[in-house]
C-alpha atoms as a PDB file:
ATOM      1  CA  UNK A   1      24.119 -14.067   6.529  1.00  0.00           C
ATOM      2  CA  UNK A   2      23.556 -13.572   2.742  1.00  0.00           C
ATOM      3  CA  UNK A   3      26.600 -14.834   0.382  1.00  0.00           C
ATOM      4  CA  UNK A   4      26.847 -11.227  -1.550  1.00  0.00           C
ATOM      5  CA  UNK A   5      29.846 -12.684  -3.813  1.00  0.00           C
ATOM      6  CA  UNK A   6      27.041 -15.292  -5.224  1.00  0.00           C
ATOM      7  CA  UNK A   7      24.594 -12.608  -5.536  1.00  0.00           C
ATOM      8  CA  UNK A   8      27.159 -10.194  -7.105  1.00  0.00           C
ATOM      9  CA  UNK A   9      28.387 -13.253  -9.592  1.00  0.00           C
ATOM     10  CA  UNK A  10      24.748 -14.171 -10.875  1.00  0.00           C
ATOM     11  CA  UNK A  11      24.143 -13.025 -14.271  1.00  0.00           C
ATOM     12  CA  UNK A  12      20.182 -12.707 -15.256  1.00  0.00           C
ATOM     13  CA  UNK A  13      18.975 -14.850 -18.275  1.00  0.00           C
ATOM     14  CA  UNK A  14      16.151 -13.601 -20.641  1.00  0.00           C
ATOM     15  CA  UNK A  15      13.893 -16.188 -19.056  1.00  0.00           C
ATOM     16  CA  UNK A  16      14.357 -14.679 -15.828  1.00  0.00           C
ATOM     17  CA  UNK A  17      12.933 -11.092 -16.867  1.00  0.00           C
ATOM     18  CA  UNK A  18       9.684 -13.068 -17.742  1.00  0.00           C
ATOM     19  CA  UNK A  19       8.909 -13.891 -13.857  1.00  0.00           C
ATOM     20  CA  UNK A  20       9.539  -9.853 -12.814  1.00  0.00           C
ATOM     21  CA  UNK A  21       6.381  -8.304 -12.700  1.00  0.00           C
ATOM     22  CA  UNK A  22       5.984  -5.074 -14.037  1.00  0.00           C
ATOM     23  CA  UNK A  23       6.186  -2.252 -11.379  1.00  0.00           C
ATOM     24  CA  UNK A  24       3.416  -0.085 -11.910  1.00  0.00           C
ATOM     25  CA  UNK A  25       1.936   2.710  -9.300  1.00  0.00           C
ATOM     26  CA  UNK A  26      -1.200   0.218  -8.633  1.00  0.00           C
ATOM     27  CA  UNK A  27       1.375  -2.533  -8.167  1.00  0.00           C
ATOM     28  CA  UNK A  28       3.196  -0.116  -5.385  1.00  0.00           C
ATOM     29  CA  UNK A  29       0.015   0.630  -3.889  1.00  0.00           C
ATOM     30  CA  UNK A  30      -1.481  -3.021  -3.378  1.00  0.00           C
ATOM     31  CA  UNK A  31       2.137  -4.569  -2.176  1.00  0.00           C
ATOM     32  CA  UNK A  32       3.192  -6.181   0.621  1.00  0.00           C
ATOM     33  CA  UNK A  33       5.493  -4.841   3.027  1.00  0.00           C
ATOM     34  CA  UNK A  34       6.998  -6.700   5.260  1.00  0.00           C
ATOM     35  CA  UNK A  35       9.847  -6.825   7.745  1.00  0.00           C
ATOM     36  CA  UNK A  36      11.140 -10.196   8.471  1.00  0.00           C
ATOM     37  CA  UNK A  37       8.530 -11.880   8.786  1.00  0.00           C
ATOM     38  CA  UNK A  38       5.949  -9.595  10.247  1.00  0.00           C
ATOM     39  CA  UNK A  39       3.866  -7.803   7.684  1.00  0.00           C
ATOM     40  CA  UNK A  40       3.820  -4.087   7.793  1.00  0.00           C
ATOM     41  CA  UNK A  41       0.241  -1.807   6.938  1.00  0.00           C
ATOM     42  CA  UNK A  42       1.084   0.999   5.212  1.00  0.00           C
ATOM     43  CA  UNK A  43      -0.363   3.878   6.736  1.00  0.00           C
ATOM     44  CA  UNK A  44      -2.776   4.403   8.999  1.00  0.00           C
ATOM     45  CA  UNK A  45      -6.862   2.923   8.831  1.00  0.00           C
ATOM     46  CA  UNK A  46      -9.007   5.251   6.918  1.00  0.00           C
ATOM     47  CA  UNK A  47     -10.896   7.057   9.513  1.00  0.00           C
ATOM     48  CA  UNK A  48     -14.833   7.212   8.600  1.00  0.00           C
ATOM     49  CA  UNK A  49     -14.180  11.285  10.030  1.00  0.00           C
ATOM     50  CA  UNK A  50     -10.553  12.047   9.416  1.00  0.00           C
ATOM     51  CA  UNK A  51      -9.568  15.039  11.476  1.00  0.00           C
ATOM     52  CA  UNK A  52      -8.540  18.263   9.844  1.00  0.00           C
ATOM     53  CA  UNK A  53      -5.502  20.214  10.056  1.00  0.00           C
ATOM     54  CA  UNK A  54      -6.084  23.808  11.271  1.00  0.00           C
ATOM     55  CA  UNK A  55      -3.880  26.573  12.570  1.00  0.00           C
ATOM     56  CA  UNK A  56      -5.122  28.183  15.969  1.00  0.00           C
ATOM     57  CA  UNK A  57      -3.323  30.949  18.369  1.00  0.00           C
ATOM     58  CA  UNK A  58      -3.545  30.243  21.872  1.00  0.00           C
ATOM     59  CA  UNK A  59      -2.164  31.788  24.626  1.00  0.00           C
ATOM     60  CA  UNK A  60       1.514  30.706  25.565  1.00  0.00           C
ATOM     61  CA  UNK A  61       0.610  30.176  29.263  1.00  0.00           C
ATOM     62  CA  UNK A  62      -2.509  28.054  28.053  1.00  0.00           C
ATOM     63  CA  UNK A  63      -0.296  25.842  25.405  1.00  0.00           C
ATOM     64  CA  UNK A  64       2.336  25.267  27.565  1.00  0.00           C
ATOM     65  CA  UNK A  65      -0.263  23.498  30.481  1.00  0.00           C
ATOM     66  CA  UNK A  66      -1.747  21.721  27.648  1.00  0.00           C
ATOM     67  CA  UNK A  67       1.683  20.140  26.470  1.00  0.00           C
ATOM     68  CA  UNK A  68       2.387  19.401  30.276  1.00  0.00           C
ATOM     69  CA  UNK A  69      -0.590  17.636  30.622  1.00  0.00           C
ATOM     70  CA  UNK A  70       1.329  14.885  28.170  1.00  0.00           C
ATOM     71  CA  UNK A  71       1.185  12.780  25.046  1.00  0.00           C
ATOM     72  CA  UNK A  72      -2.041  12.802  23.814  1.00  0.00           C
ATOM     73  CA  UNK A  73      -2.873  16.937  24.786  1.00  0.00           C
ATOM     74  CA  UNK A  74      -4.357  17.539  21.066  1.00  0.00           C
ATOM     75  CA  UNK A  75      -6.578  14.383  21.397  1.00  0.00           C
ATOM     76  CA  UNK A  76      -7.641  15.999  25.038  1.00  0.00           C
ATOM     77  CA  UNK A  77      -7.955  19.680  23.349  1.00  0.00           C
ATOM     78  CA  UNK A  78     -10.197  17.997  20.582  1.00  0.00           C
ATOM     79  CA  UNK A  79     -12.564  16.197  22.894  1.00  0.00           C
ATOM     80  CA  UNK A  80     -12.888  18.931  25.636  1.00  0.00           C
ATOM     81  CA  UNK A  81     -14.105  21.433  22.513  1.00  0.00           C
ATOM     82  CA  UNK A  82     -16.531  18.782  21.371  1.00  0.00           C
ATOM     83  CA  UNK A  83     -17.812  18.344  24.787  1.00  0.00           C
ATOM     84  CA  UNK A  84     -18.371  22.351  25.277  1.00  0.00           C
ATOM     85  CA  UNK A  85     -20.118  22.098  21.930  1.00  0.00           C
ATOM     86  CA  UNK A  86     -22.335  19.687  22.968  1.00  0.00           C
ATOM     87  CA  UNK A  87     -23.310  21.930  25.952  1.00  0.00           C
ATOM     88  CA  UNK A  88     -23.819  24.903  24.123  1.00  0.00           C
END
């Protein structure tokens, strides 16, 4: 619903390069995002004990009932190996 011929047509004045901010990397990092009207967080929470990324072989019979098991498996993996920890 925007009138692009009035937006192509406007021609910027000096005065109105005073009110633009200048677009630094701490200015990118502290904006606002927002979609319509709904504000969007960049990124997810920092986590007070982020996980680590780690490379592990398993075997293909074992990975496959894991991934069957559904969305959310590695979350599942992660607190089953906790829990043996615990115990041992």
């Amino acid at each position: 619903m925007s009138d692009l011929a009035k937006v192509d047509g406007h021609v910027l004045t000096p005065a109105d390069y005073d009110e633009i901010p200048e677009l630094t990397d701490e200015w990118f990092e502290t904006a606002d995002f927002k979609v319509g009207d709904r504000l969007v967080r960049r990124g997810r929470p920092k986590l007070e004990r982020p996980k680590t990324q780690v490379t592990l072989r398993l075997d293909a019979d074992l990975l496959d009932a894991l991934r069957a098991t559904g969305s959310g498996w590695q979350t599942r993996v992660n607190a089953a190996l906790r829990e043996w920890l615990e115990r041992h």
